[in-house]
N, C-alpha and C. Protein backbone atom coordinates (compact mmCIF):
# COMPACT_ATOMS: atom_id res chain seq x y z
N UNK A 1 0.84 -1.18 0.00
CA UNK A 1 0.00 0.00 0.00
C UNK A 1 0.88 1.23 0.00
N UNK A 2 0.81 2.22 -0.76
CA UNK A 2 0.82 3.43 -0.92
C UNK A 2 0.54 4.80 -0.70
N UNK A 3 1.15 5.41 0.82
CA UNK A 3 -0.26 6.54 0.63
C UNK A 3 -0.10 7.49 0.15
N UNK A 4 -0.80 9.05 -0.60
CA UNK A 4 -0.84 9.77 -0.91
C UNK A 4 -1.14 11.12 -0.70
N UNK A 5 -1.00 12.24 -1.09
CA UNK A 5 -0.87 13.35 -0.68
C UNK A 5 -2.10 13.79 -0.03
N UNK A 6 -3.33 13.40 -0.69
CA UNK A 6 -4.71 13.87 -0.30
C UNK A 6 -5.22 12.89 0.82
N UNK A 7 -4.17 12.13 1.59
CA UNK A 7 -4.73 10.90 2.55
C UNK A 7 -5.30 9.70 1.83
N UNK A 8 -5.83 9.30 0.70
CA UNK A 8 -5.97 8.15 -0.02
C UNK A 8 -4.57 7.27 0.05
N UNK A 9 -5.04 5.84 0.11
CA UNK A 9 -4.02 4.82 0.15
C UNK A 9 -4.45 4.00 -1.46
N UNK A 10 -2.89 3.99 -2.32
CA UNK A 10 -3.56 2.65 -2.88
C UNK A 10 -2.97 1.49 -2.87
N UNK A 11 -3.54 0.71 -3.95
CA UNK A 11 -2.57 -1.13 -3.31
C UNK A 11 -2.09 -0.49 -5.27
N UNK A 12 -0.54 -1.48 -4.54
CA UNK A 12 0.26 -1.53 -6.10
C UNK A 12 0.92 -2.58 -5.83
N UNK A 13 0.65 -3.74 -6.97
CA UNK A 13 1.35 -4.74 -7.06
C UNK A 13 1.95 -4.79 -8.22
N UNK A 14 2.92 -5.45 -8.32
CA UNK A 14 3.96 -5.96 -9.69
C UNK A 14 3.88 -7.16 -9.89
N UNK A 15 3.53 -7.81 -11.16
CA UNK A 15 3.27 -9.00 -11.58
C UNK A 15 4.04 -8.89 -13.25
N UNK A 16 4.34 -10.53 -13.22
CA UNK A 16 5.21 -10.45 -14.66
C UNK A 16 3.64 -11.40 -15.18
N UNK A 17 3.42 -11.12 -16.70
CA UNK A 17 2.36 -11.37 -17.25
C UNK A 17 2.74 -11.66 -18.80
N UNK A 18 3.13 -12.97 -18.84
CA UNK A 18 3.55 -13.43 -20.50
C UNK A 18 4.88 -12.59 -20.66
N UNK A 19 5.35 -12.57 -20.03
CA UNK A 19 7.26 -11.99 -20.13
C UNK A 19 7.17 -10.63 -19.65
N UNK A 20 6.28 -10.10 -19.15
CA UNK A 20 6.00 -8.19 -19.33
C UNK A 20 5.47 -7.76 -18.29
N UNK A 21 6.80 -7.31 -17.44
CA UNK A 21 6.10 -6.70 -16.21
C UNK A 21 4.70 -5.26 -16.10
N UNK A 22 4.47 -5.42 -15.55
CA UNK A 22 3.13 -4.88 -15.24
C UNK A 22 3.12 -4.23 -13.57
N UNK A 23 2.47 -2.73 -13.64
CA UNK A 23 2.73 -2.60 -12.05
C UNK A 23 1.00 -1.64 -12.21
N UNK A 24 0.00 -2.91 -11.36
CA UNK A 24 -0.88 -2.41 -10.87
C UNK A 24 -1.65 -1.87 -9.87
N UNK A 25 -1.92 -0.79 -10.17
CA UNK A 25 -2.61 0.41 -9.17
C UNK A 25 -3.56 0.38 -9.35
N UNK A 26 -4.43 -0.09 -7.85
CA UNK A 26 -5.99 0.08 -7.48
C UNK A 26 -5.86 1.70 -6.66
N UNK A 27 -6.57 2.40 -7.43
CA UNK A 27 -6.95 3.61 -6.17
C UNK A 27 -8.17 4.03 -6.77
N UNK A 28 -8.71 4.65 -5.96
CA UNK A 28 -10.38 5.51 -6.19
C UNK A 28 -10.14 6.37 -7.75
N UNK A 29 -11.45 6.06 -8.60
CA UNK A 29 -11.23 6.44 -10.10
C UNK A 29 -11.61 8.11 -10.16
N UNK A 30 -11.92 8.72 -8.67
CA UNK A 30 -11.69 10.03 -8.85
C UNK A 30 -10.35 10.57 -8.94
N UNK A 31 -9.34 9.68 -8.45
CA UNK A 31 -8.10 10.56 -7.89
C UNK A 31 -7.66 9.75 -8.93
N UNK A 32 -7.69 9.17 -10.07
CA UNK A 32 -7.00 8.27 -11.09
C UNK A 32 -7.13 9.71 -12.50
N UNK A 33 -8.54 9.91 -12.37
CA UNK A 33 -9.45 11.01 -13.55
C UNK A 33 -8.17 12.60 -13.09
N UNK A 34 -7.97 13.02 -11.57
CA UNK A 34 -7.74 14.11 -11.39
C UNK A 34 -6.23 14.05 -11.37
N UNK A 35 -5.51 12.41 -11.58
CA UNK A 35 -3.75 12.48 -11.71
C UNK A 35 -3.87 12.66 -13.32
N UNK A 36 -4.49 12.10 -13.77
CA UNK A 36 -4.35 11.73 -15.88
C UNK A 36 -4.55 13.03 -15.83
N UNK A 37 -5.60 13.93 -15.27
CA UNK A 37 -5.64 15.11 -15.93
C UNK A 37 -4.49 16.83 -15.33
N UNK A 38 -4.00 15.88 -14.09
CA UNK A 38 -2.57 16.87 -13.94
C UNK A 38 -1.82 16.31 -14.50
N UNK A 39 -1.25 15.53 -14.79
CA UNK A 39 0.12 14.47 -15.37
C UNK A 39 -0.21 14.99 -17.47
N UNK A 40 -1.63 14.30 -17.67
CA UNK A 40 -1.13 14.72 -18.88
C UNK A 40 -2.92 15.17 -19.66
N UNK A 41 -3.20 16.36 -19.35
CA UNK A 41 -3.98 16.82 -19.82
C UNK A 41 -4.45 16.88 -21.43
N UNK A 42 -3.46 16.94 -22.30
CA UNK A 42 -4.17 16.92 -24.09
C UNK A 42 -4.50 15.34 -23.68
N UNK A 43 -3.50 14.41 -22.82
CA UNK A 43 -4.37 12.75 -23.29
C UNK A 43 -6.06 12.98 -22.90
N UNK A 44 -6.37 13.61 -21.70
CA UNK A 44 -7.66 13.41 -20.94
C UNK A 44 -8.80 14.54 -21.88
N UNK A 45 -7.88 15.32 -22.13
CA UNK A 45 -8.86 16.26 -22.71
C UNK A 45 -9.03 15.20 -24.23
N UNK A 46 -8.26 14.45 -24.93
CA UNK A 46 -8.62 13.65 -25.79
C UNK A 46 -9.44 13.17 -25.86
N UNK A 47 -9.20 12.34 -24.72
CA UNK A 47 -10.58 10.79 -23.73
C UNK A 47 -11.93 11.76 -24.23
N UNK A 48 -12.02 12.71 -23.33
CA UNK A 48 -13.27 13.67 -23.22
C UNK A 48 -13.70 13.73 -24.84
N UNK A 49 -13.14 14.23 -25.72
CA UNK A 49 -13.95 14.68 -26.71
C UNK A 49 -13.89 13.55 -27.74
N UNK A 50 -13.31 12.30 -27.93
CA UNK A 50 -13.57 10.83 -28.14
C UNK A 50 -15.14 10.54 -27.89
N UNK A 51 -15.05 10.43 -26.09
CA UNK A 51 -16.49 9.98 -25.73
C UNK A 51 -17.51 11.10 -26.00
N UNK A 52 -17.43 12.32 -26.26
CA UNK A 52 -18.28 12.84 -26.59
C UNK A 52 -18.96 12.97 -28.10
N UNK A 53 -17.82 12.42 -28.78
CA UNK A 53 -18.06 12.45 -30.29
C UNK A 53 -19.10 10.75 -30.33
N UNK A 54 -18.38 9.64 -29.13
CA UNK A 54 -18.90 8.67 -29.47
C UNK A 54 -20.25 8.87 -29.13
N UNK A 55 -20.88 9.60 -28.10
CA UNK A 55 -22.53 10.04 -27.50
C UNK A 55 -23.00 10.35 -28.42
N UNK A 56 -22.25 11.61 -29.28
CA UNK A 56 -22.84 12.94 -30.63
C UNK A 56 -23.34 11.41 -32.00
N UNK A 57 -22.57 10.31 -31.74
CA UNK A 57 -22.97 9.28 -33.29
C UNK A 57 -24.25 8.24 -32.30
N UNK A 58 -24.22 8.57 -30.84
CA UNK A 58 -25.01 7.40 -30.68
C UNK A 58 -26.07 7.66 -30.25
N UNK A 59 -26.32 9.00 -30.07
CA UNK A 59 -27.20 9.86 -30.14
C UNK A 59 -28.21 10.43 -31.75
N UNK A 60 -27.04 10.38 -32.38
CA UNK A 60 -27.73 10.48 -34.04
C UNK A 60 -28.35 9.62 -34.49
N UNK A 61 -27.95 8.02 -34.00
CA UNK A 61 -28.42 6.80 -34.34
C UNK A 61 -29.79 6.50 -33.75
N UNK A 62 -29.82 6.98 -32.42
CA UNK A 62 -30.74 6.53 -31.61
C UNK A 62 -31.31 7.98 -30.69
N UNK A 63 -32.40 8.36 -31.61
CA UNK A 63 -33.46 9.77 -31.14
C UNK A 63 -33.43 9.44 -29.28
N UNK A 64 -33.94 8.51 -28.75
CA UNK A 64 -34.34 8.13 -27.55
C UNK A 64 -32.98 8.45 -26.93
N UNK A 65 -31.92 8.04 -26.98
CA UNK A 65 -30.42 8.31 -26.17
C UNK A 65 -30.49 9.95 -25.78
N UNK A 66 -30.40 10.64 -27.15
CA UNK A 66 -30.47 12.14 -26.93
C UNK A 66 -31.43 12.25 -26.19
N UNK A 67 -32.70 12.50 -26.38
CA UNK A 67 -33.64 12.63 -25.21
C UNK A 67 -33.29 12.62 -24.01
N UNK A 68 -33.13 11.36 -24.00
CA UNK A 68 -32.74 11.11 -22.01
C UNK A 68 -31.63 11.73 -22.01
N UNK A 69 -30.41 11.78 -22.36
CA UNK A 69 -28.82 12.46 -21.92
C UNK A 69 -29.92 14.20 -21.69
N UNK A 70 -30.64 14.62 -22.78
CA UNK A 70 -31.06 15.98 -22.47
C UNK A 70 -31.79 16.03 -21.05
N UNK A 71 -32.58 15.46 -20.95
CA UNK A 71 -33.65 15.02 -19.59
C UNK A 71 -32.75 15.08 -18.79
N UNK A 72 -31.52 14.24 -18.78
CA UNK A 72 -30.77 13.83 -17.19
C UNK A 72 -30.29 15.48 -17.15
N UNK A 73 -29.93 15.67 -18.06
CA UNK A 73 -29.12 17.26 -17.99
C UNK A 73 -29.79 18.30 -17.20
N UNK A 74 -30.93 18.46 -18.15
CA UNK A 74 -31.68 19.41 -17.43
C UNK A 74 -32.10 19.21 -15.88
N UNK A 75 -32.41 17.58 -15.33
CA UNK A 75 -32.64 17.60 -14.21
C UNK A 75 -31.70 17.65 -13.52
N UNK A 76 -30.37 17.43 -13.50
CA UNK A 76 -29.04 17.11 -12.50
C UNK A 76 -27.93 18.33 -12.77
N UNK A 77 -28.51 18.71 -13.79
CA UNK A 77 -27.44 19.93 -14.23
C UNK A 77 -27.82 21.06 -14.31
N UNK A 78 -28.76 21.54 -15.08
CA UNK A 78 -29.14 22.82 -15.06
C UNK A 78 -30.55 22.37 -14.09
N UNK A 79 -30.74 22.18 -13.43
CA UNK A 79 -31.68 21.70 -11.99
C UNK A 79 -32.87 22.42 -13.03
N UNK A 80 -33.29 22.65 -14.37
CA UNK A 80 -34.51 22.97 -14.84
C UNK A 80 -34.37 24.90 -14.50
N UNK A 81 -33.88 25.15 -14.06
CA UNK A 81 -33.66 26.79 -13.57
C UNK A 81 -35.12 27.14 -13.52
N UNK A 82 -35.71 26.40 -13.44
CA UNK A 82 -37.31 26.81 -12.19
C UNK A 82 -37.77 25.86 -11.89
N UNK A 83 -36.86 25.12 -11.22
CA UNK A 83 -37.11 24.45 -9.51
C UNK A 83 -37.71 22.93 -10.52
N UNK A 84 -37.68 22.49 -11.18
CA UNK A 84 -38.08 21.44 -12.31
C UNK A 84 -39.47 21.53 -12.30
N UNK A 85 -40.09 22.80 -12.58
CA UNK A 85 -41.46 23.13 -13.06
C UNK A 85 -41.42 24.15 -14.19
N UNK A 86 -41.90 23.07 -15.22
CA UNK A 86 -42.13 23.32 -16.51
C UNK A 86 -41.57 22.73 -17.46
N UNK A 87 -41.69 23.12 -19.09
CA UNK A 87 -41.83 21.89 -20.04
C UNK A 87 -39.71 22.10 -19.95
N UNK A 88 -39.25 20.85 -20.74
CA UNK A 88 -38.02 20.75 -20.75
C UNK A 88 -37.28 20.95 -22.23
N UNK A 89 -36.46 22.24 -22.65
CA UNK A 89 -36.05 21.89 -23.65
C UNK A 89 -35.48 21.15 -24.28
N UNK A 90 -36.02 20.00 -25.02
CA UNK A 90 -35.92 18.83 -25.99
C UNK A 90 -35.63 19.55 -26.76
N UNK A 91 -34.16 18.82 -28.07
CA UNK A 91 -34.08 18.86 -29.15
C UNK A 91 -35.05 18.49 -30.68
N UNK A 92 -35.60 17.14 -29.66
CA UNK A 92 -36.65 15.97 -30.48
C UNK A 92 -38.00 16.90 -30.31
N UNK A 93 -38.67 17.40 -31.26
CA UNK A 93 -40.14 18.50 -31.73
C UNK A 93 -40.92 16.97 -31.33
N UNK A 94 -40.91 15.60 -31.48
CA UNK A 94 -42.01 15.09 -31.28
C UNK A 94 -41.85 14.48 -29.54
N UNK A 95 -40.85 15.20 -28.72
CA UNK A 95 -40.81 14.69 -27.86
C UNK A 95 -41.50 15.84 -26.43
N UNK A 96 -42.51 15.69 -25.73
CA UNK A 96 -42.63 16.99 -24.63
C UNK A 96 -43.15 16.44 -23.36
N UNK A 97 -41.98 16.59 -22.40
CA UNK A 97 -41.88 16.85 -21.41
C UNK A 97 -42.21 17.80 -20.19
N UNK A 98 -43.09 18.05 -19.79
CA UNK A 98 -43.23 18.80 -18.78
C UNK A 98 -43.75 18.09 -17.01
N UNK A 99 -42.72 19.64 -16.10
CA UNK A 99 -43.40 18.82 -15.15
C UNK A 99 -44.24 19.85 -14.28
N UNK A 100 -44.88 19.24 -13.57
CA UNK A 100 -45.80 20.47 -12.82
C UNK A 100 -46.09 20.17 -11.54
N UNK A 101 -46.23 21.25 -11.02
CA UNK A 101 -45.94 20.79 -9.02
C UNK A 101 -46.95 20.31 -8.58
N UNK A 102 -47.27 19.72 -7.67
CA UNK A 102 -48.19 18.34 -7.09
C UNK A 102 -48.61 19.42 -5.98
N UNK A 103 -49.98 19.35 -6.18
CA UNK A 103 -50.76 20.43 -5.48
C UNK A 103 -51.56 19.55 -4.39
């Protein structure tokens, strides 16, 4: 075990694997996301716009994906900016969403 600057510990073992050493690190995939992106930022900022291009084709393919990624957005991200009362801007014209407060 390993510990680290922010108090996280991780386990690192070394194993030879078909002739080729290997040295693996278990630690929490927040502090894995926030070393890749101090250590080497164009790779992570890569990752990022990869998976976002892969959402942007799987989203084109499939109307329903976009929808919901928009839905989760608006509810977890932009919290609806009035309290999640009222309709939700959808991209999809045949899709409408609204919500309304429980009286």
């Amino acid at each position: 075990e390993e510990g680290r600057e922010g108090g996280w510990r991780a386990m690192r073992v070394l194993v030879r694997w078909y002739g080729i050493d290997l040295n693996l690190v278990i630690e929490p995939l927040e502090v894995f996301h926030r070393e890749q992106e101090r250590v080497t930022p164009e790779s992570f900022g890569s990752h990022k716009r990869k998976r976002s291009d892969v959402r942007g084709e799987i989203a084109a393919k499939w109307p329903a994906y976009k929808v919901t990624r928009e839905l989760l957005e608006w509810m977890f991200v932009s919290k609806g900016n009035n309290g999640f009362v009222g309709e939700v801007p959808l991209s999809e014209d045949r899709v409408k969403v609204r919500f309304a407060p429980m009286d």
